[in-house]
Protein backbone atom coordinates (compact mmCIF):
# COMPACT_ATOMS: atom_id res chain seq x y z
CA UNK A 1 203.34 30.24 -57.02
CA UNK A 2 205.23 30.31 -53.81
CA UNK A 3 205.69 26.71 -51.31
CA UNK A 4 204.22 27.78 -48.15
CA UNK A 5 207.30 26.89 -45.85
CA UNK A 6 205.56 28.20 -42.24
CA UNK A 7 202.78 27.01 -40.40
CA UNK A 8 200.79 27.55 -37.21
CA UNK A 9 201.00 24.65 -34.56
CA UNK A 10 197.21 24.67 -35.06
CA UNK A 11 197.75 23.75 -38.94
CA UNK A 12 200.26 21.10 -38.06
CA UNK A 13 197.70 19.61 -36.16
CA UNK A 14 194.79 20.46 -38.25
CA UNK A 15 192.61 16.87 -39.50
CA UNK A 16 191.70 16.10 -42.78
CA UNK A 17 187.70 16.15 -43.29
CA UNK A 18 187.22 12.42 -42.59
CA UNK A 19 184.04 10.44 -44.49
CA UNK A 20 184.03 8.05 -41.80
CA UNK A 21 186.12 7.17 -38.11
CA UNK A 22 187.10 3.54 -37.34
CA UNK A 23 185.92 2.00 -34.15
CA UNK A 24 186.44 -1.56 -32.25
CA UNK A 25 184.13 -1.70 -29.31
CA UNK A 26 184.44 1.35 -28.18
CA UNK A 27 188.00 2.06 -29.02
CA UNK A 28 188.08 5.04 -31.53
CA UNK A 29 191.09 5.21 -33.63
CA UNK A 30 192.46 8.55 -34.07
CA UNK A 31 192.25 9.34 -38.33
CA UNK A 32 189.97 8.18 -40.73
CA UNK A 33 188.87 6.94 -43.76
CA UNK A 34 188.10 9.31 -47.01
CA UNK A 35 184.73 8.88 -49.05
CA UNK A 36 187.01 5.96 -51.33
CA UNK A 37 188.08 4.21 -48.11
CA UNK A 38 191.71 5.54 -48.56
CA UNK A 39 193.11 5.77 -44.69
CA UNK A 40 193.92 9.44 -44.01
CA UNK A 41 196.20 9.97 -40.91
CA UNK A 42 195.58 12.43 -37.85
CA UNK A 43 196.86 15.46 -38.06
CA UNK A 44 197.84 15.67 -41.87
CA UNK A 45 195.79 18.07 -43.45
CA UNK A 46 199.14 20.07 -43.25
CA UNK A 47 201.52 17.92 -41.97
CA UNK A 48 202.22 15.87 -44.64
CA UNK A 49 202.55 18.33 -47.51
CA UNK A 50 204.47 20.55 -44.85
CA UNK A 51 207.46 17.99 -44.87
CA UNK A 52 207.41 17.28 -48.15
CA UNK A 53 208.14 20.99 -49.10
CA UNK A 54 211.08 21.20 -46.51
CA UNK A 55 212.44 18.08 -48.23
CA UNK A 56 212.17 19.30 -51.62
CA UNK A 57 213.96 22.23 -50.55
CA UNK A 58 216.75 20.58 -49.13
CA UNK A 59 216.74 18.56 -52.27
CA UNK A 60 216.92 21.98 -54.59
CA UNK A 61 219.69 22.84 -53.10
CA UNK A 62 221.24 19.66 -53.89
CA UNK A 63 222.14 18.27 -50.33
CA UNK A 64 220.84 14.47 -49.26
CA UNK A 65 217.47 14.14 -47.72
CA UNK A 66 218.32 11.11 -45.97
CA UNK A 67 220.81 10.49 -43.12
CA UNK A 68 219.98 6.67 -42.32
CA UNK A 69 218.21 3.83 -44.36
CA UNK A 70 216.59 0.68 -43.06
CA UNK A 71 219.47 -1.26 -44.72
CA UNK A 72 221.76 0.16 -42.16
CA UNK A 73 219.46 -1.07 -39.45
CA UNK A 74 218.67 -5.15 -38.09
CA UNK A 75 215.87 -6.00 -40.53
CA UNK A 76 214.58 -9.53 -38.98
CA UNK A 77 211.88 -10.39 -37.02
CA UNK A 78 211.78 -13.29 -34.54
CA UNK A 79 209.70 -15.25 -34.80
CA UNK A 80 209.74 -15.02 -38.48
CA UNK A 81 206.30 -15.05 -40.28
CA UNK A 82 206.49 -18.83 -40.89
CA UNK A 83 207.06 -19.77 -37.16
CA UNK A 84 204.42 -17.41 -36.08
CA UNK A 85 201.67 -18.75 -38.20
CA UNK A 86 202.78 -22.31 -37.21
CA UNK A 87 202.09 -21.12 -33.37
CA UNK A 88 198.80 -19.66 -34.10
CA UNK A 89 197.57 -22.51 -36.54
CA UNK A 90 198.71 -24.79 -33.07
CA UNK A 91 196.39 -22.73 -30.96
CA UNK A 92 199.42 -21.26 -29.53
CA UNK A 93 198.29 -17.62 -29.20
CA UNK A 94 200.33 -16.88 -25.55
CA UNK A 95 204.10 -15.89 -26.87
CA UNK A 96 201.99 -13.91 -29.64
CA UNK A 97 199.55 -12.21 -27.30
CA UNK A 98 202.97 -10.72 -25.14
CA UNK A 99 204.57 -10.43 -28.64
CA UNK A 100 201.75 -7.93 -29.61
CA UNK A 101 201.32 -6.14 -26.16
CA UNK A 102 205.23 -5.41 -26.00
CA UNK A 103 204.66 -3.62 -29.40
CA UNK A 104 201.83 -1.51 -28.21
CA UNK A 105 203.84 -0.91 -24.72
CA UNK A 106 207.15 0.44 -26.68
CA UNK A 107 204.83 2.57 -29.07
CA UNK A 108 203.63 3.80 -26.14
CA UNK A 109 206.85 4.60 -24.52
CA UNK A 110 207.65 6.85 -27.48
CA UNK A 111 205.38 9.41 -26.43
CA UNK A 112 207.22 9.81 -22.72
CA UNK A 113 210.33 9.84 -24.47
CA UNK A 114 209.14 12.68 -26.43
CA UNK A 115 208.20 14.92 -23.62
CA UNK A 116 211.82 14.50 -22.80
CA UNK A 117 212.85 16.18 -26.26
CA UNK A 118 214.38 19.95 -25.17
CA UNK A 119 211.15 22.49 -26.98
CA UNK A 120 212.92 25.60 -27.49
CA UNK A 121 214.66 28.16 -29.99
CA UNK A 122 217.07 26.33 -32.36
CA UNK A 123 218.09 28.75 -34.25
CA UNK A 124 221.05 30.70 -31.29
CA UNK A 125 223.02 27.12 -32.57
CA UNK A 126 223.09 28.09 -36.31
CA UNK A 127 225.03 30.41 -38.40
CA UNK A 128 222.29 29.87 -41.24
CA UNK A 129 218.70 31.69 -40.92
CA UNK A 130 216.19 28.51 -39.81
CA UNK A 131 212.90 30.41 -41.61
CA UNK A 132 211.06 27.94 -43.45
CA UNK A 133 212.47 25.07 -42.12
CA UNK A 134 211.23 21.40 -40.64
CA UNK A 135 214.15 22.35 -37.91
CA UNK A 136 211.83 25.67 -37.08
CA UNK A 137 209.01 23.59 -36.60
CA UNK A 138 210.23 20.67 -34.32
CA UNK A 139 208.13 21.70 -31.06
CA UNK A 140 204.83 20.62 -32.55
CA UNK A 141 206.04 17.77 -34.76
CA UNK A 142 207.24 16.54 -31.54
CA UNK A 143 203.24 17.06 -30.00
CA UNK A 144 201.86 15.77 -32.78
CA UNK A 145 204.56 12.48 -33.24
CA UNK A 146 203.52 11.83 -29.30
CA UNK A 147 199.90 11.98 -30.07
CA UNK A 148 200.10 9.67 -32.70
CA UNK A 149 201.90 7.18 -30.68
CA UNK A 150 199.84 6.75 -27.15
CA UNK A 151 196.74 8.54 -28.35
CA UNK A 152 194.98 12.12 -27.04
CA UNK A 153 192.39 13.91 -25.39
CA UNK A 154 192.73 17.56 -26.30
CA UNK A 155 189.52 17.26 -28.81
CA UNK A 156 187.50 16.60 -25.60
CA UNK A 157 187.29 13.02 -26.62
CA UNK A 158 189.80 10.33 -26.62
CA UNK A 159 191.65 8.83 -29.58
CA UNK A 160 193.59 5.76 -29.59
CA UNK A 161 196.61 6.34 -30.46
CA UNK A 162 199.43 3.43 -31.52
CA UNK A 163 199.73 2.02 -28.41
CA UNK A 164 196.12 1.11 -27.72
CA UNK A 165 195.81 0.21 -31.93
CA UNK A 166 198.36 -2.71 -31.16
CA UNK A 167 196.01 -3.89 -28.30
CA UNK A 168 192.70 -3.42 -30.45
CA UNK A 169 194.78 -5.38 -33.32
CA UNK A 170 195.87 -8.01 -30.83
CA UNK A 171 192.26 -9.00 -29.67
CA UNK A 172 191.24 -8.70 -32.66
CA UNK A 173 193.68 -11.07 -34.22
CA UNK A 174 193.57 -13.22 -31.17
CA UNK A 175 189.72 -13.46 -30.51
CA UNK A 176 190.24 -11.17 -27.56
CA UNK A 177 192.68 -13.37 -25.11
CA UNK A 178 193.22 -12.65 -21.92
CA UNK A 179 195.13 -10.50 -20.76
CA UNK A 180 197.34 -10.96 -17.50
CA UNK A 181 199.99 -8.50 -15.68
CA UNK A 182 202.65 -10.42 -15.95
CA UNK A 183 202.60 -9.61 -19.40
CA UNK A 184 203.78 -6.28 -18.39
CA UNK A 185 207.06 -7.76 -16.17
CA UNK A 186 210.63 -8.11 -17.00
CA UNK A 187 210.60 -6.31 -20.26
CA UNK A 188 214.01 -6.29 -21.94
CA UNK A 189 213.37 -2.66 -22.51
CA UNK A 190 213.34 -0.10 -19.75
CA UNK A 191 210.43 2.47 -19.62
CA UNK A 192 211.94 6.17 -20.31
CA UNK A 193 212.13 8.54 -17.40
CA UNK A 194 208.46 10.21 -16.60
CA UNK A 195 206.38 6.87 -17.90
CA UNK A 196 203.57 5.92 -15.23
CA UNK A 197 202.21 2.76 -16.60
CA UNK A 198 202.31 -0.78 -15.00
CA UNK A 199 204.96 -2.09 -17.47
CA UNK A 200 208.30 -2.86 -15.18
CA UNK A 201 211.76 -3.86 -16.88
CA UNK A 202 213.89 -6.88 -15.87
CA UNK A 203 216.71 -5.87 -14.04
CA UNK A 204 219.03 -6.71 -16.74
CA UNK A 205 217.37 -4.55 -19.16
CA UNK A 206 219.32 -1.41 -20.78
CA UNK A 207 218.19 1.73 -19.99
CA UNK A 208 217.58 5.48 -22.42
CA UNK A 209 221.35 6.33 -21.20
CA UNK A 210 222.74 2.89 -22.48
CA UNK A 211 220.81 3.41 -25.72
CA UNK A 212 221.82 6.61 -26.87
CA UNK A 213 225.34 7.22 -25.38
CA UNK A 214 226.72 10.87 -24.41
CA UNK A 215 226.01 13.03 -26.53
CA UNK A 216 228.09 15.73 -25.11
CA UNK A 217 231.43 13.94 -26.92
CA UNK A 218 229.36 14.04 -30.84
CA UNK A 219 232.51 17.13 -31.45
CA UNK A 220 234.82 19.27 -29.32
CA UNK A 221 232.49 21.60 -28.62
CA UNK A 222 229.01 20.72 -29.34
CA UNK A 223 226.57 22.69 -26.77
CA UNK A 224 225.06 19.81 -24.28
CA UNK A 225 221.77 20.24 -25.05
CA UNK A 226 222.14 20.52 -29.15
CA UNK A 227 224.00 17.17 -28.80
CA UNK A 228 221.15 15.97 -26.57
CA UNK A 229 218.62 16.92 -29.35
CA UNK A 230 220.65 15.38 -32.13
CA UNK A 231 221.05 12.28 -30.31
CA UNK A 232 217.76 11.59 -29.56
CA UNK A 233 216.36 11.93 -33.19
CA UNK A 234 218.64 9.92 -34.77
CA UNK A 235 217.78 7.48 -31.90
CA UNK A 236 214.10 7.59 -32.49
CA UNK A 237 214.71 7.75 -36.71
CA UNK A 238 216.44 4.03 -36.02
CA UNK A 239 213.54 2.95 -33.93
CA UNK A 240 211.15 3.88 -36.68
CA UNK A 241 212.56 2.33 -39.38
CA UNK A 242 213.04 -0.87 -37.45
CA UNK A 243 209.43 -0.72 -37.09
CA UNK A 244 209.13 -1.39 -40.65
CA UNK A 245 209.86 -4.87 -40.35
CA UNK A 246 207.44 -5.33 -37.46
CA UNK A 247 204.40 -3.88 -39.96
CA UNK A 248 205.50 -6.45 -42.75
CA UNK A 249 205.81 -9.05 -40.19
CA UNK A 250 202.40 -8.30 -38.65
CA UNK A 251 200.71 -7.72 -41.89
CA UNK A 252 201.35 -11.38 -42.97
CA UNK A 253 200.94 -12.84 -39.94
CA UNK A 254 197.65 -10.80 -38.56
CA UNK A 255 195.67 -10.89 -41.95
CA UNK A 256 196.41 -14.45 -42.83
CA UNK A 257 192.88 -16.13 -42.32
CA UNK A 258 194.38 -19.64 -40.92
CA UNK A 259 196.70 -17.07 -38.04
CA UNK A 260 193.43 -14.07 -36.95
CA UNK A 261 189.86 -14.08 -36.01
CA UNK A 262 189.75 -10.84 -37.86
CA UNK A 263 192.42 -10.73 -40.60
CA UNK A 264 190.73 -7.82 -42.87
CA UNK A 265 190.68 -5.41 -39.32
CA UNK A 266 194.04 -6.77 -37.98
CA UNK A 267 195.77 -6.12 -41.28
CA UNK A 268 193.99 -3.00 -42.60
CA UNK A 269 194.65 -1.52 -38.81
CA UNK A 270 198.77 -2.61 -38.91
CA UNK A 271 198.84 -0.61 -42.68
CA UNK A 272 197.24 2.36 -40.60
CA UNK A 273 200.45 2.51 -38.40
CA UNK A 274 202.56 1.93 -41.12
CA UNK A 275 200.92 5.12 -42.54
CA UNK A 276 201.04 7.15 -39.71
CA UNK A 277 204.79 5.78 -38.72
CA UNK A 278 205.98 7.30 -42.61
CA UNK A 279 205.05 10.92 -41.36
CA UNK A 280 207.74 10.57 -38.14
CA UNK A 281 210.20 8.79 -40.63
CA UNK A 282 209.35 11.90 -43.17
CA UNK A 283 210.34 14.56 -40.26
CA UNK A 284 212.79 13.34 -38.54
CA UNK A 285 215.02 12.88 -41.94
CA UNK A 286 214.36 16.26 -42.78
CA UNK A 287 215.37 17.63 -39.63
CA UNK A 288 218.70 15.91 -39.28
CA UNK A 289 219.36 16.35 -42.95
CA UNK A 290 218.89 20.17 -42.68
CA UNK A 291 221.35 20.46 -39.29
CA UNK A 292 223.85 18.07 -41.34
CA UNK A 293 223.93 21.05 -43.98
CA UNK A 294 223.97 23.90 -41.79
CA UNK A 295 226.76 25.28 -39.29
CA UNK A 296 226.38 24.75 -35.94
CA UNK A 297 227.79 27.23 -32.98
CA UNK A 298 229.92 25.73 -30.46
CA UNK A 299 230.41 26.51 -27.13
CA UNK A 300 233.50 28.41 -27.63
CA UNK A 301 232.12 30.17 -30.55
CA UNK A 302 233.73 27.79 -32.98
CA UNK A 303 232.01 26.34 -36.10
CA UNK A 304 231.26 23.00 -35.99
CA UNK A 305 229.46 21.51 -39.58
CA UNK A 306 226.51 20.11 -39.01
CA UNK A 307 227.62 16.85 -41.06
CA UNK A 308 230.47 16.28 -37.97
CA UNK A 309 227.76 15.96 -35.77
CA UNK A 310 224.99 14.06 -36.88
CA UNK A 311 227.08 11.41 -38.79
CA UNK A 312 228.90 10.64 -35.30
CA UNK A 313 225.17 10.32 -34.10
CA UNK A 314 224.00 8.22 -36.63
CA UNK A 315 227.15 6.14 -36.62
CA UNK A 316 226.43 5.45 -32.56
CA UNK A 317 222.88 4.95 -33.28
CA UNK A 318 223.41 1.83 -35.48
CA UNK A 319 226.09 0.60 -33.14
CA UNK A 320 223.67 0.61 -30.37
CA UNK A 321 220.65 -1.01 -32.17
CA UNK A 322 222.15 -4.03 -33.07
CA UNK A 323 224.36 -6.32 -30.98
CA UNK A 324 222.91 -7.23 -26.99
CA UNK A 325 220.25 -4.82 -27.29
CA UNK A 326 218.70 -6.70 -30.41
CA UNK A 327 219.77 -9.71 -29.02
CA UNK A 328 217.96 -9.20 -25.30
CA UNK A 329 214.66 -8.79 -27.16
CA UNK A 330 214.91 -11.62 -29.88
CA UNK A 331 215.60 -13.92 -26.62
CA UNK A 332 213.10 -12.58 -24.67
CA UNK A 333 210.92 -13.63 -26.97
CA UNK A 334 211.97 -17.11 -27.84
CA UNK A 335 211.76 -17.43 -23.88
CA UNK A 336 208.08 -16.61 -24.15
CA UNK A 337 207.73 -19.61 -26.71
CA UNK A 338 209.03 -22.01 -24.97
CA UNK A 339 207.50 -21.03 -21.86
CA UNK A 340 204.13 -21.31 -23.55
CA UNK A 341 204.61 -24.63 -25.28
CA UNK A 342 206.40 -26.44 -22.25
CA UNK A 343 202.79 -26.30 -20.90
CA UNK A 344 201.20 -28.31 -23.72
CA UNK A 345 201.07 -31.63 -23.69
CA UNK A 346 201.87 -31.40 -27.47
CA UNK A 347 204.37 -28.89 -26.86
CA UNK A 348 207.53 -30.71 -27.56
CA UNK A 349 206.57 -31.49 -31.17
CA UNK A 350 205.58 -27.97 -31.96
CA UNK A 351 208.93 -26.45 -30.58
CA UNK A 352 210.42 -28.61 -32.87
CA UNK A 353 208.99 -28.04 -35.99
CA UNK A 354 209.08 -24.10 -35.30
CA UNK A 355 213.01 -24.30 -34.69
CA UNK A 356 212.82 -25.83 -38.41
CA UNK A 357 211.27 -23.18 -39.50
CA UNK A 358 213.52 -20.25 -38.92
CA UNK A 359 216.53 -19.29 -37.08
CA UNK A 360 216.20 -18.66 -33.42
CA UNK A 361 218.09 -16.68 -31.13
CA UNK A 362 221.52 -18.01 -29.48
């Protein structure tokens, strides 16, 4: 029997049949739970088996399915699951809160970045047919990859997407702190171009342009906007598998009964991300894998291999995700600490026995 290797944008976006939703006060998640209480992700009745056939076929034909693993990426957290449980167990839920909000804020970001992603025909850059390929099917893995992130409303309802799960998780977690607008101020990340929300960056923070270079310079040659595309999904690959580390470090933290008001929600609800977060991983491999393989037409008419381009990518990528930029976050956040603490009275002591727990940011 034949792999089916094309699909609709409908399919890609087709549900599963769910046995039940998951709700917080009022905030519907988008996916579901099956019959067994196995998590089932929006969008997958297709989606999922859909990128697993376009990997297998790039793994029939013998070339690598992978072109970036989270051991090339920064794989710590700050603060570290230790000194975040020591803050909560203090009481000292204010770093945590903006911790938690930043989170939902950046997945939230992702989706305005997407919109940015060109949606056209690939296939005038390749020598090599694109029929049944992940590649022939970015435009609605890109829809669906921004729905999942900051939610949707084109069933006529709304679903909360990843951004407003972090907030349900963090009241949850948190026994529903408040929440203030500074929180929102003098993020070390800059929005991307087209975002409308109330978060504002510090004027020292780096901007898309700083984060994902030119991508005009990948190879003599490379057509602007193919070099765009190319630079931006090995961009948002890195992102995503950094975000690995921020599930494990939520998981422990958020589902630790000592740390959350609600650890079975808060943790069961981070594992739902981490879910959801493996189907953008899944796609965007595949699609850089399959131009790394293929031939790609220059501007001049020259050939350009595929593997020229996105390694060059991939290589700036991991260049750019470590070093300030990591660095700019990891002290924002330390900041927040001892912001929070220098208003307690017992403060002092509990600064001191987190910096014993942990490194901390220089």
């Amino acid at each position: 029997m034949s792999v089916k290797l094309n699909y609709t944008r409908d399919e890609l976006f087709a549900d599963p049949e769910f046995a039940s939703r998951i709700k917080r006060e009022g905030n519907l998640y988008h996916g579901g739970l099956a019959a067994d209480g196995t998590y089932l992700p929006p969008r997958s009745l297709h989606r999922i088996d859909a990128i697993k056939a376009w990997t297998a076929q790039l793994a029939d034909a013998g070339h690598p399915t992978k072109v970036m693993t989270t051991a090339d990426l920064p794989n710590e957290f700050f603060p570290n699951t230790d000194q975040a449980k020591h803050l909560l167990r203090n009481g000292a839920k204010g770093a945590m809160c903006r911790i938690l909000t930043m989170i939902g804020l950046i997945e939230g970001f992702g989706n305005d970045g997407l919109k940015l992603f060109p949606r056209m025909p690939w296939q005038p850059f390749f020598v090599e047919d694109l029929d049944g390929t992940c590649l022939n099917h970015l435009p609605p893995l890109f829809d669906a990859h921004g729905h999942d992130e900051a939610g949707s409303d084109y069933k006529g309802y709304h679903e909360c997407g990843h951004d407003e799960m972090w907030y349900t998780i963090r009241d949850a977690a948190l026994d529903d702190p408040i929440i203030t607008d500074d929180m929102f101020e003098n993020l070390p990340i800059g929005p991307p171009p087209g975002y409308t929300g109330k978060a504002k960056a510090s004027s020292e923070a780096l901007d898309a342009s700083q984060l994902i270079g030119t991508p005009t310079d990948l190879a003599p040659g490379v057509p602007p906007m193919f070099g765009m595309l190319v630079t931006a999904m090995t961009s948002l690959l890195a992102i995503e598998l950094i975000a690995y580390t921020t599930f494990a470090w939520a998981h422990e933290v958020l589902s630790d009964s000592t740390c959350s008001a609600d650890p079975e929600f808060a943790g069961s609800s981070v594992d739902y991300i981490a879910d959801d977060e493996t189907i953008h991983v899944s796609y965007l491999q595949c699609a850089l894998a399959e131009i790394r393989c293929r031939t790609i037409i220059g501007e001049d008419t020259s050939k350009i291999p595929g593997s020229v381009i996105v390694d060059e990518a991939v290589k700036r990528t991991i260049a750019n995700q470590s070093g300030s930029r990591f660095n700019r976050i990891m002290a924002h956040r330390l900041r927040q600490v001892e912001e929070e603490l220098a208003l307690r009275s017992d403060g002092e002591k509990i600064l001191q026995e987190f910096l014993t727990l942990g490194p901390v940011p220089v």
